[in-house]
C-alpha atoms as a PDB file:
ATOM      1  CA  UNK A   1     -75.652-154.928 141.759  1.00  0.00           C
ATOM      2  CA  UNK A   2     -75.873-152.843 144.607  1.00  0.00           C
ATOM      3  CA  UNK A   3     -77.622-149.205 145.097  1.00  0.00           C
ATOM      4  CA  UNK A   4     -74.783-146.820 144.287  1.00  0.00           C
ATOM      5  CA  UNK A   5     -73.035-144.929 146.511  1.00  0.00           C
ATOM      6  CA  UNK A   6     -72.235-141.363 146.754  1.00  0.00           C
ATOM      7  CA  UNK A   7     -68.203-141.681 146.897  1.00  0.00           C
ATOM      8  CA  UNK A   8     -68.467-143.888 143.973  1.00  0.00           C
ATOM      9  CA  UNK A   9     -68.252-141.909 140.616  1.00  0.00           C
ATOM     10  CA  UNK A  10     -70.728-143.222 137.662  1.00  0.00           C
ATOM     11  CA  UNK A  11     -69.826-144.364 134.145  1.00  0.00           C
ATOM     12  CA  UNK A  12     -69.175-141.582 131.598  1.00  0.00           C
ATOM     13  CA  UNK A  13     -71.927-143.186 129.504  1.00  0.00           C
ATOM     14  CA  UNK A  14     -74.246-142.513 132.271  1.00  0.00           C
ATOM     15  CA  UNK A  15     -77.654-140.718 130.805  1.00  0.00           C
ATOM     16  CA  UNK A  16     -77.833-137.500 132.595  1.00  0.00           C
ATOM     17  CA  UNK A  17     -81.311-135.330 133.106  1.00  0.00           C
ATOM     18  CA  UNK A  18     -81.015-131.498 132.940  1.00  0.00           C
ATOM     19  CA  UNK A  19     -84.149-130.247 134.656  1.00  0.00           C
ATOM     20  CA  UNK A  20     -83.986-125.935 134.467  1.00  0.00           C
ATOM     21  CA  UNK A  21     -86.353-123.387 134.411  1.00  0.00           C
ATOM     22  CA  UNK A  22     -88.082-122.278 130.672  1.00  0.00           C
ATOM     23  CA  UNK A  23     -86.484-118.711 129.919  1.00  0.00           C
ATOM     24  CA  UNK A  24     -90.702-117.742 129.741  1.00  0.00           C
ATOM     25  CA  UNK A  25     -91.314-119.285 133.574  1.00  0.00           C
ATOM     26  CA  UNK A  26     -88.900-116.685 135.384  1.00  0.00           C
ATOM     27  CA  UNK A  27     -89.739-112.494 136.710  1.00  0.00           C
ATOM     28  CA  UNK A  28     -87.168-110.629 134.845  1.00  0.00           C
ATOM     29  CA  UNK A  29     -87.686-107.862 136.874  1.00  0.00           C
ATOM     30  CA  UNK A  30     -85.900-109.557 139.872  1.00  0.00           C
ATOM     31  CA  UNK A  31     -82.918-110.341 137.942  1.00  0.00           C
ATOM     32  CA  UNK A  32     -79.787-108.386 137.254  1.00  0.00           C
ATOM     33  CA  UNK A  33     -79.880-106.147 134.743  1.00  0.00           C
ATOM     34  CA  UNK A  34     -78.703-107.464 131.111  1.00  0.00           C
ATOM     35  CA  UNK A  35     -80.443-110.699 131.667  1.00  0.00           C
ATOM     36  CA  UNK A  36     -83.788-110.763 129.911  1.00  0.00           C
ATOM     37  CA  UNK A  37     -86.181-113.854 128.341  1.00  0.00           C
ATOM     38  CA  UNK A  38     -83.290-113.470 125.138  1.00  0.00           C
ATOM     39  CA  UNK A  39     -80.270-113.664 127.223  1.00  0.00           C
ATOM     40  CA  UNK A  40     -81.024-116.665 129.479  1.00  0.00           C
ATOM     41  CA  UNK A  41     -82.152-118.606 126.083  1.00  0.00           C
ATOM     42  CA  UNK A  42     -78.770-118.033 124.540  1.00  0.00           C
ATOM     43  CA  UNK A  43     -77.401-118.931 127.622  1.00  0.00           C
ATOM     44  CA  UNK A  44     -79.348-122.224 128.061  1.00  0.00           C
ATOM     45  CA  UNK A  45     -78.282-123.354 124.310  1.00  0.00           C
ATOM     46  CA  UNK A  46     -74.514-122.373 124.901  1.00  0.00           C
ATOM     47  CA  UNK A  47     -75.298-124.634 128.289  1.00  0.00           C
ATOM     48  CA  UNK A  48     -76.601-127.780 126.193  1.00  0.00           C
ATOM     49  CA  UNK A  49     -74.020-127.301 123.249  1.00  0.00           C
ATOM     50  CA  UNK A  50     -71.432-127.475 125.815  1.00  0.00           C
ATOM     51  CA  UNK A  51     -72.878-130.556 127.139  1.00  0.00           C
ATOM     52  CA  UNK A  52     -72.679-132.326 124.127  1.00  0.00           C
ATOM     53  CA  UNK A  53     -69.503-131.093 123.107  1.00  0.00           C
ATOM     54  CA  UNK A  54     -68.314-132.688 126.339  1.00  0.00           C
ATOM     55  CA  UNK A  55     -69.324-136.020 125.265  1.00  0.00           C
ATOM     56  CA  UNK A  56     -72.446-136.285 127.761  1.00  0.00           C
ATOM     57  CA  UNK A  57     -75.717-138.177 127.176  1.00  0.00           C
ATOM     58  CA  UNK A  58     -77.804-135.034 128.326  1.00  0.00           C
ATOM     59  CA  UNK A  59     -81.328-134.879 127.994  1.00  0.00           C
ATOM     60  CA  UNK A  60     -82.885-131.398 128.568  1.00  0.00           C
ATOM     61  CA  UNK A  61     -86.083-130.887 130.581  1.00  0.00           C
ATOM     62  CA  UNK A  62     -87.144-127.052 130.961  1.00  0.00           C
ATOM     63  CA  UNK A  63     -90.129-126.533 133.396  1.00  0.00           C
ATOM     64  CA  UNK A  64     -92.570-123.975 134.337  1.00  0.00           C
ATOM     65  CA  UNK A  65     -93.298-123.085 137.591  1.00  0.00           C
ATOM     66  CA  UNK A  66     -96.394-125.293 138.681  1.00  0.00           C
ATOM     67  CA  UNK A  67     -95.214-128.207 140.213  1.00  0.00           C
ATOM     68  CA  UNK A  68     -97.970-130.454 139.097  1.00  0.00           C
ATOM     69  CA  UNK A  69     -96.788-129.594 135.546  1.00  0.00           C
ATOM     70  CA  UNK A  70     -93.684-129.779 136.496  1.00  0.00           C
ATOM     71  CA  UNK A  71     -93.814-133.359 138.108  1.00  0.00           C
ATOM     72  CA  UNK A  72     -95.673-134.743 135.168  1.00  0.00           C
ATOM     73  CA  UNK A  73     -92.745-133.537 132.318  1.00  0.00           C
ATOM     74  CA  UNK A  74     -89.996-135.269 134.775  1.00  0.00           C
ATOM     75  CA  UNK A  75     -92.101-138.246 134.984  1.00  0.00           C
ATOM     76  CA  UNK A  76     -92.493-139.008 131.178  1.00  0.00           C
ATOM     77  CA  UNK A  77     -89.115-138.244 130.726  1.00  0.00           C
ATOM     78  CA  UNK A  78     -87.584-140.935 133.906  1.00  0.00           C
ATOM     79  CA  UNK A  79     -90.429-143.288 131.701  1.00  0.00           C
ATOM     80  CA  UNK A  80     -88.750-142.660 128.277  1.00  0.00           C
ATOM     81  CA  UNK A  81     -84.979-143.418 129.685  1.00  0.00           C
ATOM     82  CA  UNK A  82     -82.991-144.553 132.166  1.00  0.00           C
ATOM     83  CA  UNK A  83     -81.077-142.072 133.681  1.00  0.00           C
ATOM     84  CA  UNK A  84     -78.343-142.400 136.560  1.00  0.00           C
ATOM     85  CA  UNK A  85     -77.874-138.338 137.323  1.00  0.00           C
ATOM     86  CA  UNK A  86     -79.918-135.574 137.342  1.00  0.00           C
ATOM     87  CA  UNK A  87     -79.015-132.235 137.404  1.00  0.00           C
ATOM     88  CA  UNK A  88     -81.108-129.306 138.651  1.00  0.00           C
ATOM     89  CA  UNK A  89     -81.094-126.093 137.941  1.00  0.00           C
ATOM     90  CA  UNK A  90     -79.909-123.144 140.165  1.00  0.00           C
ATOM     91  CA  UNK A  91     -83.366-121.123 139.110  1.00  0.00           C
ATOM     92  CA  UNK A  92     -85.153-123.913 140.914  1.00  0.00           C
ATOM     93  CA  UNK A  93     -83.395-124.023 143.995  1.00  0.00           C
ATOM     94  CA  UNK A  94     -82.095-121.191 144.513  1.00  0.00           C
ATOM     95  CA  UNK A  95     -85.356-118.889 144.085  1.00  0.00           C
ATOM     96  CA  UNK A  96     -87.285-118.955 147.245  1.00  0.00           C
ATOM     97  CA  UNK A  97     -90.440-118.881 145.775  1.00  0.00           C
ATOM     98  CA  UNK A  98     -89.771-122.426 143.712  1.00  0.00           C
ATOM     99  CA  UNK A  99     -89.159-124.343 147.576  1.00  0.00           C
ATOM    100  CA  UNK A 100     -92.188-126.419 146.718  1.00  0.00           C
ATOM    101  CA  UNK A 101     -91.038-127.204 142.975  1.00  0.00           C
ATOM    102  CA  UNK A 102     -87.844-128.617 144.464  1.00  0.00           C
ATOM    103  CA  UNK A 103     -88.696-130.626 146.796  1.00  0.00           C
ATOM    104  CA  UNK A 104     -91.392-131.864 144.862  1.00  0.00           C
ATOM    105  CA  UNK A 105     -88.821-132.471 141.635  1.00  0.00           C
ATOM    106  CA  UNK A 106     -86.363-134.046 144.306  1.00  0.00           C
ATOM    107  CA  UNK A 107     -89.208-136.314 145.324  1.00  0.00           C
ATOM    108  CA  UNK A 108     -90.691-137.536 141.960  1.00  0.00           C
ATOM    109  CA  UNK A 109     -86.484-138.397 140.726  1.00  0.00           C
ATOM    110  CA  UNK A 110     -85.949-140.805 143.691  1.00  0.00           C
ATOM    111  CA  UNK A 111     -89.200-142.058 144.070  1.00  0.00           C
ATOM    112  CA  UNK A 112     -89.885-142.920 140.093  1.00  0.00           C
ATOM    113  CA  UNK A 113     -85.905-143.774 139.856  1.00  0.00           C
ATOM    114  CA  UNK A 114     -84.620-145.290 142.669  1.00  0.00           C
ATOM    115  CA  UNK A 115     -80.754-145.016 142.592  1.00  0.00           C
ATOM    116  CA  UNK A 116     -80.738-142.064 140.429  1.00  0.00           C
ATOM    117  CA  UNK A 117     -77.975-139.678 141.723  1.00  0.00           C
ATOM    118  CA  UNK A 118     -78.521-136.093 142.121  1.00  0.00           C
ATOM    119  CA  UNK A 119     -76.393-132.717 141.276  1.00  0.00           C
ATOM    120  CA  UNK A 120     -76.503-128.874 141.155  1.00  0.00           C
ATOM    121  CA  UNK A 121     -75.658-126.169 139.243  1.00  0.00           C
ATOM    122  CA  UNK A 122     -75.960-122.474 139.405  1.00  0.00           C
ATOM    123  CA  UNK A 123     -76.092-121.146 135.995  1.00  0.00           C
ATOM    124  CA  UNK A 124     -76.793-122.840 132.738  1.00  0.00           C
ATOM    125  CA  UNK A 125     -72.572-121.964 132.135  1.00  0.00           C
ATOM    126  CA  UNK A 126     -71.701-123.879 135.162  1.00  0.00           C
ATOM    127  CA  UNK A 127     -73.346-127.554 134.291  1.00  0.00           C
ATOM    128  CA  UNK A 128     -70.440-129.415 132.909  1.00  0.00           C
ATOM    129  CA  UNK A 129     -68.619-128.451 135.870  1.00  0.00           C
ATOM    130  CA  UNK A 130     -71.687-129.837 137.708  1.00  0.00           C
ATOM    131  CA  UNK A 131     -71.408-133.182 135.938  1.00  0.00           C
ATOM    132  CA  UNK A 132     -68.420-133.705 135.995  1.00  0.00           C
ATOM    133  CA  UNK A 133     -68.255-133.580 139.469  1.00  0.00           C
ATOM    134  CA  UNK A 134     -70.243-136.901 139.435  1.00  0.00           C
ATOM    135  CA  UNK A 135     -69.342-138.784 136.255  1.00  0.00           C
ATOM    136  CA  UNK A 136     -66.235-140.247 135.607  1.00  0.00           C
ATOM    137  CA  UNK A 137     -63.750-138.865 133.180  1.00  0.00           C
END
């Protein structure tokens, strides 16, 4: 079987990875007003509730911000499962500060799981969208 390619959707068994930002990791100060430590937690479990709701095999992974820390939680989690998609986290990317943490996050998935197929979201609200985009109905 052949590496997988991107025009190809993936089973909707497929084991998926959600890699996000811990609610403690993130400056509240630089965020818009209403969303605090309490908010973005609620948010997060409405986020995974909906995944599973949906059907998916979703595995949550919430990070701080050092990316040697970082590295070593996605590693022990690619060495407990197999999965076929990860998803990562808008907080990751989308911060400037976190550069490093991404690439080093999109580094460790496709080096320790060659194959593994990658995806986006930008809110914890927004991730079954994100899946779906890749996994078949």
């Amino acid at each position: 079987m052949g590496r997988p390619t991107t025009s190809t959707p993936l089973p909707w068994n497929t084991k998926v990875l959600t890699i996000g930002l811990h609610p403690s990791a993130l400056d509240y100060s630089r965020m818009p007003d209403g969303v605090d430590e309490t908010v973005l937690t609620a948010r997060i479990e409405a986020g995974h509730a909906a995944l599973r709701q949906a059907g998916f095999d979703a595995v949550p992974c919430l990070i701080g911000t050092s990316a040697d820390r970082a590295e070593t939680t996605v590693r022990q989690h690619l060495q407990d499962h197999a999965f076929g998609l990860a998803m990562i986290g808008g907080g990751i990317r989308m911060l400037p500060e976190n550069t490093l943490l991404f690439e080093r996050l999109v580094n460790v998935l496709t080096e320790a799981a060659p194959g593994i197929r990658l995806c986006f979201s930008t809110a914890p609200d927004q991730t079954v969208e994100a899946l779906e985009r890749w996994i078949r109905a």
